[in-house]
C-alpha atoms as a PDB file:
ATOM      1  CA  UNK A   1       0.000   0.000   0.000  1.00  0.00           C
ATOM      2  CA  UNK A   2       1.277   3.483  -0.961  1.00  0.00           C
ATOM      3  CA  UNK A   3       1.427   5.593   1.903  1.00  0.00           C
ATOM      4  CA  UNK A   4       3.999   8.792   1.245  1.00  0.00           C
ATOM      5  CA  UNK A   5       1.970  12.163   0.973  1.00  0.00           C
ATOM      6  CA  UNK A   6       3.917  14.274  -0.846  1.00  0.00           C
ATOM      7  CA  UNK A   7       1.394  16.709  -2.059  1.00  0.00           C
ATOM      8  CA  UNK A   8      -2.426  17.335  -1.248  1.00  0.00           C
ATOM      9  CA  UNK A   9      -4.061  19.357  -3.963  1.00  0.00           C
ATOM     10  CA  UNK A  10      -8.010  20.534  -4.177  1.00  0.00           C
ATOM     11  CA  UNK A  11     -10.588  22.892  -3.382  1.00  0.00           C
ATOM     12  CA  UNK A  12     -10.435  24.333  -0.008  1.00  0.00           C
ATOM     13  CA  UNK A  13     -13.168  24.925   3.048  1.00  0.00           C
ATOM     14  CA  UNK A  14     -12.502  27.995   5.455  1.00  0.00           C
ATOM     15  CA  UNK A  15     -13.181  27.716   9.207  1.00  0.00           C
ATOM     16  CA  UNK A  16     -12.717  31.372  10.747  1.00  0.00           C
ATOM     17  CA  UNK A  17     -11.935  31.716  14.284  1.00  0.00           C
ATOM     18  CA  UNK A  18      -9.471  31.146  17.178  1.00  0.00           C
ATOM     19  CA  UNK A  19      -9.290  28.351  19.677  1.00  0.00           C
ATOM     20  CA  UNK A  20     -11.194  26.182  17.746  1.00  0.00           C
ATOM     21  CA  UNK A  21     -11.616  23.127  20.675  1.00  0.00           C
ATOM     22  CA  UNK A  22     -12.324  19.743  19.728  1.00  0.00           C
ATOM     23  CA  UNK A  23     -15.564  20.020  21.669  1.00  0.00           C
ATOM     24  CA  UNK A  24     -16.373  21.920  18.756  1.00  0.00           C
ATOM     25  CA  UNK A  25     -15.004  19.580  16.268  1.00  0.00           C
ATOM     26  CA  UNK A  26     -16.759  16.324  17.762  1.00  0.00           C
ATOM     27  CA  UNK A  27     -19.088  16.620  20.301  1.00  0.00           C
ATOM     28  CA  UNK A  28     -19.172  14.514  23.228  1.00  0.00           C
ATOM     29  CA  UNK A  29     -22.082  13.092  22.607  1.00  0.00           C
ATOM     30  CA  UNK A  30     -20.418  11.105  19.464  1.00  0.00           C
ATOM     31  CA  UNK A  31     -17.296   9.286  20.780  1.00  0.00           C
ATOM     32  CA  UNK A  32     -19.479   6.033  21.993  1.00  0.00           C
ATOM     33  CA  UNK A  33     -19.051   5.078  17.954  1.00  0.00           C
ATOM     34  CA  UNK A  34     -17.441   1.535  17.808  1.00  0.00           C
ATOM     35  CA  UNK A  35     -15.587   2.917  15.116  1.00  0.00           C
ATOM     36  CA  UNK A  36     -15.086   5.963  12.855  1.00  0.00           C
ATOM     37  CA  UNK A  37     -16.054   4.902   9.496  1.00  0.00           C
ATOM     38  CA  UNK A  38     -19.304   7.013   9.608  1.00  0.00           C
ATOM     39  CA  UNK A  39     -17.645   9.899  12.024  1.00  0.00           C
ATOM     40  CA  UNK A  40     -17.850  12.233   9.261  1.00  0.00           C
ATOM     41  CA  UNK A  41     -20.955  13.057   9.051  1.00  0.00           C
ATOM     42  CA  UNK A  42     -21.147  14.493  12.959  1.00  0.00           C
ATOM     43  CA  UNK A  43     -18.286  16.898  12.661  1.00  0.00           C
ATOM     44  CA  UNK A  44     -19.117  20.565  13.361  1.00  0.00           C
ATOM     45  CA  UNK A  45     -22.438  19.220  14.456  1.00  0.00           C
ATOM     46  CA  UNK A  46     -23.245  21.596  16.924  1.00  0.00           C
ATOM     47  CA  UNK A  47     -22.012  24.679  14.700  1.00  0.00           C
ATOM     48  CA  UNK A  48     -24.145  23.207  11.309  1.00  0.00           C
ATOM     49  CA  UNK A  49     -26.797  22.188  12.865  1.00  0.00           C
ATOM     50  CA  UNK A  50     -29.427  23.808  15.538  1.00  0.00           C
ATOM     51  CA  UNK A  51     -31.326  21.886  18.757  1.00  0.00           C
ATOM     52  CA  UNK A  52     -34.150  20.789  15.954  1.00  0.00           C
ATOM     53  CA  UNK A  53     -31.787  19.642  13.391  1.00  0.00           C
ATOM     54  CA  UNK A  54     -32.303  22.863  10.909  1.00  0.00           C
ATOM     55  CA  UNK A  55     -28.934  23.545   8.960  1.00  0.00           C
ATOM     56  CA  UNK A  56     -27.193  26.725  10.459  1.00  0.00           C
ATOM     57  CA  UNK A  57     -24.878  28.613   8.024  1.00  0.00           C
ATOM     58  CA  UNK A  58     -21.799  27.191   8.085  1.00  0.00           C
ATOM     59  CA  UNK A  59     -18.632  26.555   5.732  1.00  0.00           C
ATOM     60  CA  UNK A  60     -19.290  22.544   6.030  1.00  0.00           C
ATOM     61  CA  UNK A  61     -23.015  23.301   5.003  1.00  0.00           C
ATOM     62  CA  UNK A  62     -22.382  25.070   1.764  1.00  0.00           C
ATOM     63  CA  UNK A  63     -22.811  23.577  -1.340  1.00  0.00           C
ATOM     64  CA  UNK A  64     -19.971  25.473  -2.559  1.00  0.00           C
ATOM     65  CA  UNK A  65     -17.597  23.796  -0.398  1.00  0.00           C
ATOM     66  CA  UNK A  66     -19.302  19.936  -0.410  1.00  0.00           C
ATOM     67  CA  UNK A  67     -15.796  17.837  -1.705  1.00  0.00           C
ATOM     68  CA  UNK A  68     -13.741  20.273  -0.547  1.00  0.00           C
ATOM     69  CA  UNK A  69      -9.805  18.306   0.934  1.00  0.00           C
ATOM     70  CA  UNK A  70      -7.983  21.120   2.030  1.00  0.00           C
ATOM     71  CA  UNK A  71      -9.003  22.840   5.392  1.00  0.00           C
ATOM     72  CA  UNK A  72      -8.023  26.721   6.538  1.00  0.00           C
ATOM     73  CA  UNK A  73      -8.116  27.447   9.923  1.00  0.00           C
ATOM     74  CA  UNK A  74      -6.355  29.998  12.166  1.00  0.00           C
ATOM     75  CA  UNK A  75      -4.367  29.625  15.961  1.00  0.00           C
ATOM     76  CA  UNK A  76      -4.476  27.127  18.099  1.00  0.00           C
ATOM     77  CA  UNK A  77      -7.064  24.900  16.273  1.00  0.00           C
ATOM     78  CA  UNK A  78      -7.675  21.587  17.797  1.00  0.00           C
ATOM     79  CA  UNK A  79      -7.339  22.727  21.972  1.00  0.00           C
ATOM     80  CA  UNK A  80      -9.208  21.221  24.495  1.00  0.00           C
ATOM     81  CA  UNK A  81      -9.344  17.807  24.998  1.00  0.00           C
ATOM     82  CA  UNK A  82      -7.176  15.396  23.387  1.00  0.00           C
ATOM     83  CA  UNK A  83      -9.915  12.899  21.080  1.00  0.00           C
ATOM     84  CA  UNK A  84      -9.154  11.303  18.574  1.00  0.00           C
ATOM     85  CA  UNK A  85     -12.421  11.551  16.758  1.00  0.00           C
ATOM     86  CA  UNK A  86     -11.623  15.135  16.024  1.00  0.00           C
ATOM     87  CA  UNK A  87      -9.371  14.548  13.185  1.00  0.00           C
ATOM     88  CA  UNK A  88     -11.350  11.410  12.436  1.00  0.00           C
ATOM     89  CA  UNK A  89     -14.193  13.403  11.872  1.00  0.00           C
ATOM     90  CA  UNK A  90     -11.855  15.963   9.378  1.00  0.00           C
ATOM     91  CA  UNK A  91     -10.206  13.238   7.472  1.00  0.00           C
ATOM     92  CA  UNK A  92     -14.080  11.442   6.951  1.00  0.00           C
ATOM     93  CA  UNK A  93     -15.623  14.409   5.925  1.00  0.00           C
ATOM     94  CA  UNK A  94     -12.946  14.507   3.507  1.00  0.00           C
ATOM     95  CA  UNK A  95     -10.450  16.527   4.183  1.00  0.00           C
ATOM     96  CA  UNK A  96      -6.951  15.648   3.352  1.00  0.00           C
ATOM     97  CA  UNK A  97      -4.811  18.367   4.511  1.00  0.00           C
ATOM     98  CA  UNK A  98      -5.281  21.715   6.938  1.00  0.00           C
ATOM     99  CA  UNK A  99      -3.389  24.282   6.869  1.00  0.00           C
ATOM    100  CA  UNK A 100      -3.057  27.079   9.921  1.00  0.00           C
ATOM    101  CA  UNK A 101      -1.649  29.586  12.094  1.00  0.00           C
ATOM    102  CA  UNK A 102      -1.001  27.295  14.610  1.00  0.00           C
ATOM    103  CA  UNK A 103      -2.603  23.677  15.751  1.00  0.00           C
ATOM    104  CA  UNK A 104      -2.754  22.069  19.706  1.00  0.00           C
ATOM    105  CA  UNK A 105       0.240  19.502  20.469  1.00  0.00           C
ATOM    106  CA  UNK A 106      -1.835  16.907  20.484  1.00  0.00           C
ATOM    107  CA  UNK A 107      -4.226  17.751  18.080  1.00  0.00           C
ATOM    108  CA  UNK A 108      -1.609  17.833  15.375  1.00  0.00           C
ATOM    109  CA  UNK A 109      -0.056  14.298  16.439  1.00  0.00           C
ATOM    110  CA  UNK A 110      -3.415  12.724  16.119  1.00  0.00           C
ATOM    111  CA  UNK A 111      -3.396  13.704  12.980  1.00  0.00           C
ATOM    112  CA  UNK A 112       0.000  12.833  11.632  1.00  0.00           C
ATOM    113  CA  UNK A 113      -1.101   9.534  13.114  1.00  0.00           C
ATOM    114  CA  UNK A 114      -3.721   8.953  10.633  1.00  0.00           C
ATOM    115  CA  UNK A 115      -2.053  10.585   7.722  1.00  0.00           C
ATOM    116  CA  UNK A 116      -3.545  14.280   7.902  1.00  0.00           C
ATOM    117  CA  UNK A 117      -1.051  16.721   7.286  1.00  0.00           C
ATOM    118  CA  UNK A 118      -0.867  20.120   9.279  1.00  0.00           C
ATOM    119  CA  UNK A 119       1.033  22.839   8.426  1.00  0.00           C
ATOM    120  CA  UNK A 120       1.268  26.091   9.804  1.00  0.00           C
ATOM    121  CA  UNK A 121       1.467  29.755   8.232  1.00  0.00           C
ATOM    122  CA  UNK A 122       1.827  33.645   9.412  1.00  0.00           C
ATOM    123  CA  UNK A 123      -1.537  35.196  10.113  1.00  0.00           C
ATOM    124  CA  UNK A 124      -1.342  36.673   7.125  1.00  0.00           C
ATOM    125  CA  UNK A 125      -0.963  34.475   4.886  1.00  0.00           C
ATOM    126  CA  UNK A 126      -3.889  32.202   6.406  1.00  0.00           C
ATOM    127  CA  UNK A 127      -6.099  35.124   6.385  1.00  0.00           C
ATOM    128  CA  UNK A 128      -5.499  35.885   2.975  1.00  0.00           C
ATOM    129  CA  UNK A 129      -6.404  32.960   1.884  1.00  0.00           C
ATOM    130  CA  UNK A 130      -9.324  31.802   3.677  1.00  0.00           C
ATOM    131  CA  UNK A 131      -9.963  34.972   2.106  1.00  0.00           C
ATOM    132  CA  UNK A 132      -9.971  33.753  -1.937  1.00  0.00           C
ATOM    133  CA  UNK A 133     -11.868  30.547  -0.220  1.00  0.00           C
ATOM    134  CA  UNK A 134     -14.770  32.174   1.657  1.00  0.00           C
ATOM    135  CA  UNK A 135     -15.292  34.219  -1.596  1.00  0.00           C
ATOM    136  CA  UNK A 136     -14.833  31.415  -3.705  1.00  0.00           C
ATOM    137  CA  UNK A 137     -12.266  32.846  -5.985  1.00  0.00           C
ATOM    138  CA  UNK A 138      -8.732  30.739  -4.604  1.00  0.00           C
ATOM    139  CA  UNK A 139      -9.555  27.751  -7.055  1.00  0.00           C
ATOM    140  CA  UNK A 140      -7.327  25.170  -6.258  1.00  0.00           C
ATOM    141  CA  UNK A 141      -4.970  24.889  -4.116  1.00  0.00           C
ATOM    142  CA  UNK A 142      -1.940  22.510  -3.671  1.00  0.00           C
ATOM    143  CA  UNK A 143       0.228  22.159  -0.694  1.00  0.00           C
ATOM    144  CA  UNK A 144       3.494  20.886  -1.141  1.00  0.00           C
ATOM    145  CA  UNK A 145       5.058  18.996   1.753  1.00  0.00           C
ATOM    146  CA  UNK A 146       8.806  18.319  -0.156  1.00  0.00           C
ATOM    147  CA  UNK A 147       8.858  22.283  -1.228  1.00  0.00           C
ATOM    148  CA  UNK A 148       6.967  23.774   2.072  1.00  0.00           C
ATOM    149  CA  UNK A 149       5.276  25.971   0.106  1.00  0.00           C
ATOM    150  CA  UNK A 150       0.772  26.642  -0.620  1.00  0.00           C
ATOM    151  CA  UNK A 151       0.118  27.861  -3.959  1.00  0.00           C
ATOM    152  CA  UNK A 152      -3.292  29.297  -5.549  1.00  0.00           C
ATOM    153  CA  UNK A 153      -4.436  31.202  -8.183  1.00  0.00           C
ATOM    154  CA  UNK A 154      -1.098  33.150  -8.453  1.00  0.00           C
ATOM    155  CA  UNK A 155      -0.341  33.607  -5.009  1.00  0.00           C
ATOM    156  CA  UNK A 156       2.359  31.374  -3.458  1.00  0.00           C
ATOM    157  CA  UNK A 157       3.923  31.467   0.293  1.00  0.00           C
ATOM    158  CA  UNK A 158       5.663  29.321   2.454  1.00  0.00           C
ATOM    159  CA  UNK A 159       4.697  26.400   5.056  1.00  0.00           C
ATOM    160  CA  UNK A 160       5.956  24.709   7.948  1.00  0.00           C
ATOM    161  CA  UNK A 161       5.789  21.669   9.899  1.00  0.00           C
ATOM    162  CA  UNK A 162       7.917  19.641  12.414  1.00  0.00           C
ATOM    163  CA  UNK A 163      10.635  18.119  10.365  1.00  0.00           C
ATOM    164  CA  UNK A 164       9.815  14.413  11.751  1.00  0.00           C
ATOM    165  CA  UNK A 165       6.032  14.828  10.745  1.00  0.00           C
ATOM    166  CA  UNK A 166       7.287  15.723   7.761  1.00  0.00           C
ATOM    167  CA  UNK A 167      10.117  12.719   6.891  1.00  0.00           C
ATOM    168  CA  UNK A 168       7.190  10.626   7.956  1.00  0.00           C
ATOM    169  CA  UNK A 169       4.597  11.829   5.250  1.00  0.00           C
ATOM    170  CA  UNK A 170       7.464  11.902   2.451  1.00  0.00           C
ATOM    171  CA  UNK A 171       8.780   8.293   3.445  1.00  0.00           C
ATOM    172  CA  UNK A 172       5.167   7.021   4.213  1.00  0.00           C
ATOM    173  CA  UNK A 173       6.069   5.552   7.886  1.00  0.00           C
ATOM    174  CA  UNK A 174       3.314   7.569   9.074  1.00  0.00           C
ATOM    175  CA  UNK A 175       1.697   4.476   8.665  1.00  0.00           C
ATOM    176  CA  UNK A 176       2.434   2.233  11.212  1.00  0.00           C
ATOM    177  CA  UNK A 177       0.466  -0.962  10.048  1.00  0.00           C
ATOM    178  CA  UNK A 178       1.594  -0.440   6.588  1.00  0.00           C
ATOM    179  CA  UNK A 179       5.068   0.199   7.965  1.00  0.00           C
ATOM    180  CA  UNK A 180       5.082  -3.048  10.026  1.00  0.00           C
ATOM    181  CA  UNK A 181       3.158  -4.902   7.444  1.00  0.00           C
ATOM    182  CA  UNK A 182       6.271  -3.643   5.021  1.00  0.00           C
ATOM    183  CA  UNK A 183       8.998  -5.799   7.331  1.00  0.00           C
ATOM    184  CA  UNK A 184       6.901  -8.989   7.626  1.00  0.00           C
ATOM    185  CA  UNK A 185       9.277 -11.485   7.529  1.00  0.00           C
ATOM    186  CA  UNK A 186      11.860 -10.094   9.959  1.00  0.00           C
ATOM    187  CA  UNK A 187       8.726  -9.768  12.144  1.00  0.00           C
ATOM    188  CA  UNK A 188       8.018 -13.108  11.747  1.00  0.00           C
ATOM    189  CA  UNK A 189      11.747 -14.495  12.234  1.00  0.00           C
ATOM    190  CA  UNK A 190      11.762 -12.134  15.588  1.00  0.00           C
ATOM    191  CA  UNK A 191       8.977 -13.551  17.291  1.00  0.00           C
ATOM    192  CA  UNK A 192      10.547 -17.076  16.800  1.00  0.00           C
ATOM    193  CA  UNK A 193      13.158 -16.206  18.654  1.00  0.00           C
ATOM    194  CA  UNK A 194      11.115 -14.830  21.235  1.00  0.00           C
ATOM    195  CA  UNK A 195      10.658 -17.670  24.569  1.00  0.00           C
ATOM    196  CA  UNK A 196       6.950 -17.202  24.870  1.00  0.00           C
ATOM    197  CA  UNK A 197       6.373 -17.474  21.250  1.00  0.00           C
ATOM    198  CA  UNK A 198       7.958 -20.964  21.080  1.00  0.00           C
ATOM    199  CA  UNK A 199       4.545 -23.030  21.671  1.00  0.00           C
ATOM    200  CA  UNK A 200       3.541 -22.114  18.180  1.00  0.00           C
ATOM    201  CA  UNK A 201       6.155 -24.156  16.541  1.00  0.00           C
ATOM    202  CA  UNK A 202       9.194 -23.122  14.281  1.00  0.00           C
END
């Protein structure tokens, strides 16, 4: 299975604001699922959505924006508490990639866990772009991981990210299954050796 990200290219969704907490994200109410597969559909429930289920306006609600993999967001998106369905609910909504001012420590490992990159950007650069998004004029937009750079329309400006987040999305062993399924046999050959493996035979 191919697993380096070296690029995530698209249409983009703006979410405006700071301190964006994953309360906010994924409400509490929806981490009993057994597991994430249909996750998506819940995030930003509470912003989209009001006590009777009428749609609020919201980026996520637009038509505009339905297929969008890119997501703009501004400082210290992902605080609060440290659940996993947050980016769960992101990546199965469909978005690939979010780009920011700045993300929550724990936030942002979550999501290099499940192979969503963040990167971060000045203020304004960000703001400039959800800009072109919210007003529907940014077109697409790539983010390069190998060059650090986002480029749309004709605008271009630079991107960062911890370096080992980063070696792990170009190598693909952000991936841990894929990078343990990868060395199989030495697996194999270890537990062997291994005492309490010895009942099953060599």
């Amino acid at each position: 299975m191919e697993s380096k990200i070296s690029f995530v290219e698209g249409r983009a969704v703006a979410v405006a604001g700071d301190d964006v907490d994953t309360d906010r994200i994924m409400p509490a109410r929806y981490l009993r699922c057994v597991t994430f597969a249909d996750i998506g559909q819940y995030t930003f429930q509470d912003e989209r959505f009001d006590a009777q289920g009428k749609p609020k306006a919201h980026p996520f609600n637009d038509p505009a924006f339905q297929g969008a993999s890119i997501l703009v967001v501004n400082k210290n998106f992902g605080c609060g508490s440290s659940r996993e369905h947050a980016p769960q609910g992101i990546l199965r909504w469909g978005i690939q990639a979010i780009i920011g001012e700045s993300f929550a420590e724990i936030f942002a490992g979550n999501c290099t866990s499940i192979g969503l990159p963040v990167v971060t950007a000045s203020e304004a650069d960000v703001r400039g772009l959800q800009t072109a998004v919210l007003s529907k004029s940014a077109g697409v937009v790539r983010l390069d991981l190998e060059g650090k750079k986002v480029t749309y329309g004709g605008t271009s400006f630079a991107v960062d990210m911890r370096e080992s987040s980063r070696s792990m999305f170009l190598d693909g062993t952000w991936d841990s299954s894929a990078t343990l399924l990868s060395a199989l046999p030495a697996v194999k050959k270890r537990a062997l050796d291994l005492p309490y493996m010895a009942w099953g035979g060599r």
